[in-house]
N, C-alpha and C. Protein backbone atom coordinates (compact mmCIF):
# COMPACT_ATOMS: atom_id res chain seq x y z
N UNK A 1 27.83 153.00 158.46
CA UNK A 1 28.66 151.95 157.93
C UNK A 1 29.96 151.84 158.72
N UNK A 2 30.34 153.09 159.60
CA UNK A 2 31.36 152.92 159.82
C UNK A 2 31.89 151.63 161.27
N UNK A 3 30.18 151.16 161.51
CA UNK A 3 30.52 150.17 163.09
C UNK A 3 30.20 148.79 162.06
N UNK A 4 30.30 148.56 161.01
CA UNK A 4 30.10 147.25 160.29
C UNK A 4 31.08 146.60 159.88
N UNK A 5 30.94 145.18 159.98
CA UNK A 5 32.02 144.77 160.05
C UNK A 5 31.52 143.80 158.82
N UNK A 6 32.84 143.47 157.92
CA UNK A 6 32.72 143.19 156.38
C UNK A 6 33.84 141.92 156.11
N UNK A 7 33.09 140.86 156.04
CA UNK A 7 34.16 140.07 155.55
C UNK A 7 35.45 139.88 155.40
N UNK A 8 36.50 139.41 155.83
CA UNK A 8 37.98 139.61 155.27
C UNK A 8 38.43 138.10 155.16
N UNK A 9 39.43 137.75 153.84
CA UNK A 9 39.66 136.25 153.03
C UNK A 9 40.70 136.53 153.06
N UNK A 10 41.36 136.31 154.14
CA UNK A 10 43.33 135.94 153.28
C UNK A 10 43.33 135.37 152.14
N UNK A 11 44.10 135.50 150.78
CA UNK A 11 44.05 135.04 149.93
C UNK A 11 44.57 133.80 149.48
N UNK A 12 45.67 133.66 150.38
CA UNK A 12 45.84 131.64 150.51
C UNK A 12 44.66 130.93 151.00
N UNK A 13 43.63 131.64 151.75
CA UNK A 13 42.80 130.57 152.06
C UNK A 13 41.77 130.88 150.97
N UNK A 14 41.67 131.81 150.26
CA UNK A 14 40.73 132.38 149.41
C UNK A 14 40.62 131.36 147.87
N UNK A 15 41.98 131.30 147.61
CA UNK A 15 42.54 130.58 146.51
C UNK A 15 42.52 128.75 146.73
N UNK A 16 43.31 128.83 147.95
CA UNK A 16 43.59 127.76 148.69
C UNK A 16 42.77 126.54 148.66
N UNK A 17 41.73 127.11 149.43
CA UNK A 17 41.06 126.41 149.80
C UNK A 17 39.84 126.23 148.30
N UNK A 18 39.66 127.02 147.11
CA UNK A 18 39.06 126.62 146.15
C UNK A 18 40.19 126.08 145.60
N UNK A 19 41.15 125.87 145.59
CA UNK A 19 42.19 124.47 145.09
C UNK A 19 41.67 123.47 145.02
N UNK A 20 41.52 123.36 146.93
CA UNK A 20 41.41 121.78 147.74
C UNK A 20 39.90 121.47 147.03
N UNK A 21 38.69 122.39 146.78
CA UNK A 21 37.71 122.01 146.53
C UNK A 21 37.20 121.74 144.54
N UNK A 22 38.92 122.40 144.28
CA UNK A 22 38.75 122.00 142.61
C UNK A 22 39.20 120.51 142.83
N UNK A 23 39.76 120.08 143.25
CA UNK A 23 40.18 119.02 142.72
C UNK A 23 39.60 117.51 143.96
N UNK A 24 38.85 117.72 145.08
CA UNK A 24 38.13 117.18 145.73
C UNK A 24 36.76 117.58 146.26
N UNK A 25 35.96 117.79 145.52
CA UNK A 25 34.39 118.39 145.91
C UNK A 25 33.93 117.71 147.26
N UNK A 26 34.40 116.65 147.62
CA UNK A 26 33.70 116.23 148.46
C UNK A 26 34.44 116.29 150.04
N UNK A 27 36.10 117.33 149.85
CA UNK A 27 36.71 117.19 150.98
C UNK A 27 35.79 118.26 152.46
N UNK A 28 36.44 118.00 153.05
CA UNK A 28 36.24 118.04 154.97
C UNK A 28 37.34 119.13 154.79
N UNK A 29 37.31 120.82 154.67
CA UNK A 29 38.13 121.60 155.14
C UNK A 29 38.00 121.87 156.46
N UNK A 30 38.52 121.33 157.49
CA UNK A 30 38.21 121.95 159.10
C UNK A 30 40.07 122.76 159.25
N UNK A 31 39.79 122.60 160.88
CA UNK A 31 40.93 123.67 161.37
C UNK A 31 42.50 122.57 160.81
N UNK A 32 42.30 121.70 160.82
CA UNK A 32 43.74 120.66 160.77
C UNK A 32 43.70 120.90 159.26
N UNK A 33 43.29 120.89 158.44
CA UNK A 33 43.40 120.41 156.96
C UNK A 33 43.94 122.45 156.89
N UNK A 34 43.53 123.51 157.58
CA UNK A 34 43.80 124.78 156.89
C UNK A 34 45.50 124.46 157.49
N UNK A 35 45.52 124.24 158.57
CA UNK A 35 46.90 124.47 159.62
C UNK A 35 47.64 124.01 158.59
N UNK A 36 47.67 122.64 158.03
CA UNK A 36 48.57 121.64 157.42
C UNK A 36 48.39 122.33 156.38
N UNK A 37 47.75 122.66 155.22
CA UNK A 37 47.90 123.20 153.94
C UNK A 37 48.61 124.34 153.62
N UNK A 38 48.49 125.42 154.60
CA UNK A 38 48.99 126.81 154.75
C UNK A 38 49.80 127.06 156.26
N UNK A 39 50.16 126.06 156.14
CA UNK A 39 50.87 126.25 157.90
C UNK A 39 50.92 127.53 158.70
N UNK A 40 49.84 127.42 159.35
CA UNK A 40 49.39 129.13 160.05
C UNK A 40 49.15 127.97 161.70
N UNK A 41 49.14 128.80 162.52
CA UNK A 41 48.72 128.42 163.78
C UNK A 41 46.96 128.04 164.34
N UNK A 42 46.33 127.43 164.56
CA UNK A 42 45.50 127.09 165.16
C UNK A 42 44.15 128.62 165.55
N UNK A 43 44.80 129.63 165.55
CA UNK A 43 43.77 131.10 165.95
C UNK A 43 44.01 131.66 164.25
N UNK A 44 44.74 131.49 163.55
CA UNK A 44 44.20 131.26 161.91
C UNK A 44 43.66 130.88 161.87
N UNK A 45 43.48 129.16 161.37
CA UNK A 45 43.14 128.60 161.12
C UNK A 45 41.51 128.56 161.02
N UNK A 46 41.45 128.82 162.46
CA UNK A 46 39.28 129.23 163.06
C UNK A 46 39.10 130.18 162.33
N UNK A 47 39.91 131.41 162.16
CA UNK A 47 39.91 132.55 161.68
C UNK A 47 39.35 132.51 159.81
N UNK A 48 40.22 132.02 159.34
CA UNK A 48 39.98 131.47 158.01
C UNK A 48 38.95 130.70 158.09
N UNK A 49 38.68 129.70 158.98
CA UNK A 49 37.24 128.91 158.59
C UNK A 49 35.70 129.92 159.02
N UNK A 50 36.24 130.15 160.09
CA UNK A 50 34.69 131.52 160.21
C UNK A 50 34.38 132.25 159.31
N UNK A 51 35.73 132.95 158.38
CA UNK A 51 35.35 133.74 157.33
C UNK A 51 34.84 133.02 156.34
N UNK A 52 34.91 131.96 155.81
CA UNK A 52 34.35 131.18 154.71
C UNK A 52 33.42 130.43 155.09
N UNK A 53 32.83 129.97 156.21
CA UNK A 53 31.56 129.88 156.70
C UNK A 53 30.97 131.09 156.15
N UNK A 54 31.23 132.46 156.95
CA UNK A 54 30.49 133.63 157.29
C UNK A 54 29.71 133.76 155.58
N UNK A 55 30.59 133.74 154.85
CA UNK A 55 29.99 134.01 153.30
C UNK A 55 29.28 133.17 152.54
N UNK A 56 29.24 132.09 153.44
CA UNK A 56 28.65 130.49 152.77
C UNK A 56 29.20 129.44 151.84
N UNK A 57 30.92 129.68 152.05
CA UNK A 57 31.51 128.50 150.93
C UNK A 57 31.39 127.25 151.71
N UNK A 58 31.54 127.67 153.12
CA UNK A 58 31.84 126.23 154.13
C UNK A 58 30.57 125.98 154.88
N UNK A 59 29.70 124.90 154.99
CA UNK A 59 29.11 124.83 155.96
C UNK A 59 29.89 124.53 157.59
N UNK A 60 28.68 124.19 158.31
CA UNK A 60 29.39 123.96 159.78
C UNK A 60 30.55 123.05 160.04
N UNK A 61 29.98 121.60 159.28
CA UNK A 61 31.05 120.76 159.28
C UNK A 61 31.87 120.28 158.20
N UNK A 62 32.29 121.91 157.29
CA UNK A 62 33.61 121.87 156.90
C UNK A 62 33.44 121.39 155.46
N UNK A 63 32.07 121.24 155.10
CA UNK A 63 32.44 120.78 153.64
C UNK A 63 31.36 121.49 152.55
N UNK A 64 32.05 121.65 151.19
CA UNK A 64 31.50 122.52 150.43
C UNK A 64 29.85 122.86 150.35
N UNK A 65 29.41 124.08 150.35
CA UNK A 65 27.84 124.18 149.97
C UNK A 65 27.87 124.79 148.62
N UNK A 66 26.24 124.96 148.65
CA UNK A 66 25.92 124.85 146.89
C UNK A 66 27.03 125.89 146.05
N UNK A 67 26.83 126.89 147.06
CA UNK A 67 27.61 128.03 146.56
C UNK A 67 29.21 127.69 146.27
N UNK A 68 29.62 127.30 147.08
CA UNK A 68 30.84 126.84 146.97
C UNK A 68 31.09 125.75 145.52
N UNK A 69 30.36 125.02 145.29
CA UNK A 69 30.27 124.28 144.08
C UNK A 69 30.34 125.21 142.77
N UNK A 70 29.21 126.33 143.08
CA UNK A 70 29.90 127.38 141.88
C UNK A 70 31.19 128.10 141.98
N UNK A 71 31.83 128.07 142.96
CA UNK A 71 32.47 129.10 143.39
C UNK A 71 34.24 128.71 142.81
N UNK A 72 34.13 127.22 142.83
CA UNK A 72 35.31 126.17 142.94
C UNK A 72 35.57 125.75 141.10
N UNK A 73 34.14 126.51 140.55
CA UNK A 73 34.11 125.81 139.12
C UNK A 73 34.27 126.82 138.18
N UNK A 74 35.48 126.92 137.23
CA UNK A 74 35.56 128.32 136.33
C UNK A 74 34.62 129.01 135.79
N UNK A 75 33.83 128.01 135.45
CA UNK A 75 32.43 128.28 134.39
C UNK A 75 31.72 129.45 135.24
N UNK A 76 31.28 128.99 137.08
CA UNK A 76 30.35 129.30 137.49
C UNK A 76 31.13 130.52 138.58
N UNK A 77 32.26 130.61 138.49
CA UNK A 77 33.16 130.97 139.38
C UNK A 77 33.05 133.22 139.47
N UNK A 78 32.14 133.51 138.43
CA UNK A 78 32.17 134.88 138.52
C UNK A 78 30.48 134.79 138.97
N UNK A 79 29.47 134.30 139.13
CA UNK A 79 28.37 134.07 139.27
C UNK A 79 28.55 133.79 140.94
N UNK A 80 29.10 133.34 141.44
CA UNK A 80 29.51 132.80 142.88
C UNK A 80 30.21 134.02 143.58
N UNK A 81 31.01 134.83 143.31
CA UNK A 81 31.54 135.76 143.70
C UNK A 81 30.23 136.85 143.59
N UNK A 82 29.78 137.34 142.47
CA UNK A 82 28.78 138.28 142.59
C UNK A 82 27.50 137.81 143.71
N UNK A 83 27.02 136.74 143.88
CA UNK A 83 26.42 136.28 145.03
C UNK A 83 27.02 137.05 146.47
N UNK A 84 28.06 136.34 146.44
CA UNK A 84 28.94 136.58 147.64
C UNK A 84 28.57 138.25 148.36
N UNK A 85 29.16 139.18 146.91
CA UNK A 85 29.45 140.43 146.90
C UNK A 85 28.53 141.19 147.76
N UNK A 86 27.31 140.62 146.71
CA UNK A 86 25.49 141.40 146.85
C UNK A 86 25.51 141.13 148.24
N UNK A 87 25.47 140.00 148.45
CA UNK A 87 24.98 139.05 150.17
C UNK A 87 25.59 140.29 151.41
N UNK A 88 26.63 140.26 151.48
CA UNK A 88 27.91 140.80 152.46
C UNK A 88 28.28 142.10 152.01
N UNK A 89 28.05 142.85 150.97
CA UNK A 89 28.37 144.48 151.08
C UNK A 89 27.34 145.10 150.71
N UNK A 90 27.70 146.28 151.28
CA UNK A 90 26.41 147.09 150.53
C UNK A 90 26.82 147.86 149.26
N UNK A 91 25.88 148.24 148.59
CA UNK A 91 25.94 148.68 147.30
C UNK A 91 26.81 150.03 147.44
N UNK A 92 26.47 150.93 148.46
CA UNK A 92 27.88 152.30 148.32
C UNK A 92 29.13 151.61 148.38
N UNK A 93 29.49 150.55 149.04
CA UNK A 93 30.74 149.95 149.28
C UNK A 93 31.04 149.21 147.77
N UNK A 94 30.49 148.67 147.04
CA UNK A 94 30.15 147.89 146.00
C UNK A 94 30.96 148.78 144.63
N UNK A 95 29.77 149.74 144.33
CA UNK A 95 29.68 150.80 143.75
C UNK A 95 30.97 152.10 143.61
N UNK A 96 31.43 152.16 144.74
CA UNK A 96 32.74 152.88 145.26
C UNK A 96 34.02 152.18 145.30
N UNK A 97 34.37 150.94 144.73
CA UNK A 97 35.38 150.15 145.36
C UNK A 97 36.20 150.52 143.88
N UNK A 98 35.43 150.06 142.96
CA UNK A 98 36.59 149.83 141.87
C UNK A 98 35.70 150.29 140.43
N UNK A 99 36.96 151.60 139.89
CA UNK A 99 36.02 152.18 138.82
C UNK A 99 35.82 151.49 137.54
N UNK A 100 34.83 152.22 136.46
CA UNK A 100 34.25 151.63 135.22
C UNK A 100 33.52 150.31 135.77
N UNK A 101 32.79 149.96 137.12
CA UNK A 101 31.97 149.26 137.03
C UNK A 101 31.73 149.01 138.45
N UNK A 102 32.11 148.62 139.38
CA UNK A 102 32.38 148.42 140.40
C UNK A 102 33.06 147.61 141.11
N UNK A 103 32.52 146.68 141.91
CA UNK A 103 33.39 145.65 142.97
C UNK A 103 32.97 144.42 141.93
N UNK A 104 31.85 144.04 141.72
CA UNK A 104 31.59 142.78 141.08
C UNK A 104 31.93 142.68 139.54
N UNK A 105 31.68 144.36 138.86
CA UNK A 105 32.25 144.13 137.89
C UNK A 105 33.79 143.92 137.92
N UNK A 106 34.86 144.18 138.16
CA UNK A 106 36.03 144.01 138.31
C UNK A 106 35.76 142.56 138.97
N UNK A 107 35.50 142.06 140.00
CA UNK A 107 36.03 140.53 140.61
C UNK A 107 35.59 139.61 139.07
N UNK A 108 34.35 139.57 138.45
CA UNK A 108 34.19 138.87 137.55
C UNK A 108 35.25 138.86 136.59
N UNK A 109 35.70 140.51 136.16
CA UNK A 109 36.20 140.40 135.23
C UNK A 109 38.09 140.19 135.24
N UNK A 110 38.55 140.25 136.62
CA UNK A 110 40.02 139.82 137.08
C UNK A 110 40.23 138.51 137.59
N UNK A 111 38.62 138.31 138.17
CA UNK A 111 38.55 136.93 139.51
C UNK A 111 39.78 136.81 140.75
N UNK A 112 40.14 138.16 140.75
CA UNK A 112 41.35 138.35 141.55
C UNK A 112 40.97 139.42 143.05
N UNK A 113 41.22 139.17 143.60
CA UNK A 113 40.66 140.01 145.20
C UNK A 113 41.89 141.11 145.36
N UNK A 114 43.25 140.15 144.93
CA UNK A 114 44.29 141.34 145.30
C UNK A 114 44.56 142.25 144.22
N UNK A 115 43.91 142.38 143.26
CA UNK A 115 43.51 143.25 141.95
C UNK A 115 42.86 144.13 142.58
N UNK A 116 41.85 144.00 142.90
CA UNK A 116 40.49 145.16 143.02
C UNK A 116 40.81 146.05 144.19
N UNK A 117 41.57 145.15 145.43
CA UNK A 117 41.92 145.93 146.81
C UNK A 117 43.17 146.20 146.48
N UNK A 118 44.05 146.31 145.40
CA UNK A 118 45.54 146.93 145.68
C UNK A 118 46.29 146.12 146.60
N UNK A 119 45.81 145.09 146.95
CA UNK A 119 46.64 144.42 147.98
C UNK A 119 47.56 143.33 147.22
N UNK A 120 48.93 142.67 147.74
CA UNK A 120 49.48 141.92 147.40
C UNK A 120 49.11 140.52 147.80
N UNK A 121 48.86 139.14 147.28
CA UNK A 121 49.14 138.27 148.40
C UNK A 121 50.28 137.75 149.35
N UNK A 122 50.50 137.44 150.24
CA UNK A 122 49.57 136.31 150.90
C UNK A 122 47.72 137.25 151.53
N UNK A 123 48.46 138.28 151.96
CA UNK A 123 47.16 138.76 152.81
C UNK A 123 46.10 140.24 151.72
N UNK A 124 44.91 139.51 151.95
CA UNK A 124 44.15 140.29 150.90
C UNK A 124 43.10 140.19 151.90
N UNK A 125 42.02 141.32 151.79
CA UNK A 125 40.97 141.84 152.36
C UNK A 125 40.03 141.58 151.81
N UNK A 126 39.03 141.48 151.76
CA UNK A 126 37.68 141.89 150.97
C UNK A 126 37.08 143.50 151.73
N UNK A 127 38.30 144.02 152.57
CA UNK A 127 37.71 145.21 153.02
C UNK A 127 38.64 146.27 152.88
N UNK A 128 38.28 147.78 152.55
CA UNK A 128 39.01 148.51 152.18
C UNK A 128 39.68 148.71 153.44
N UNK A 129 40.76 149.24 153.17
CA UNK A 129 41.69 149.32 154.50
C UNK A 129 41.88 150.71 155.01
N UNK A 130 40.91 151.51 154.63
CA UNK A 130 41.12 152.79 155.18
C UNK A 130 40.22 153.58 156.02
């Protein structure tokens, strides 16, 4: 495990960008819409969109997939994360992250990333930092 490389969501774009998709399902997140929303530079920007590709909220050209539709919607919004979780970690990582249940139990039950990793925002991981 130790040459694997694991997802990481700044949490402005984490939050952020399920903002832009609560309140427009049908928007175009590319590199200009992250730059302008969260004013980060252009090697963000790709950065943040590869990672939310990589997990399947974004397709190629920038606009929500199925998953993302749950992901953006309160109802469906702990169902979308546990997807996520299963997909992209493995179960020792899962299992080990956060006690009385694990990684998915805690994200469902906080829906918070900088909860479970101890991290503050702006910058949150989906990977332990040690």
């Amino acid at each position: 495990m130790a040459n694997e490389s694991f997802p990481q969501i700044n949490a402005r774009a984490w939050w952020g960008v399920r903002a832009i998709l609560q309140s427009k399902p049908s928007a175009t997140v590319d590199e200009s819409t992250i730059q302008a929303r969260f004013d980060v530079q252009p090697s963000a920007a790709r950065q943040y969109l590869a990672e939310l590709r990589r997990i399947g909220i974004l397709g190629e050209e920038g606009k929500a997939t199925f998953l993302a539709n749950k992901w953006r919607l309160d109802e469906s919004y702990a169902d979308a994360v546990n997807e996520i979780v299963s997909k992209h970690y493995p179960d020792s990582l899962i299992s080990a992250t956060a006690p009385g249940g694990g990684l998915i139990w805690e994200l469902s039950r906080s829906g918070s990333w900088p909860r479970v990793w101890g991290m503050e925002q702006p910058t949150t991981k989906l990977e332990p930092t040690c």
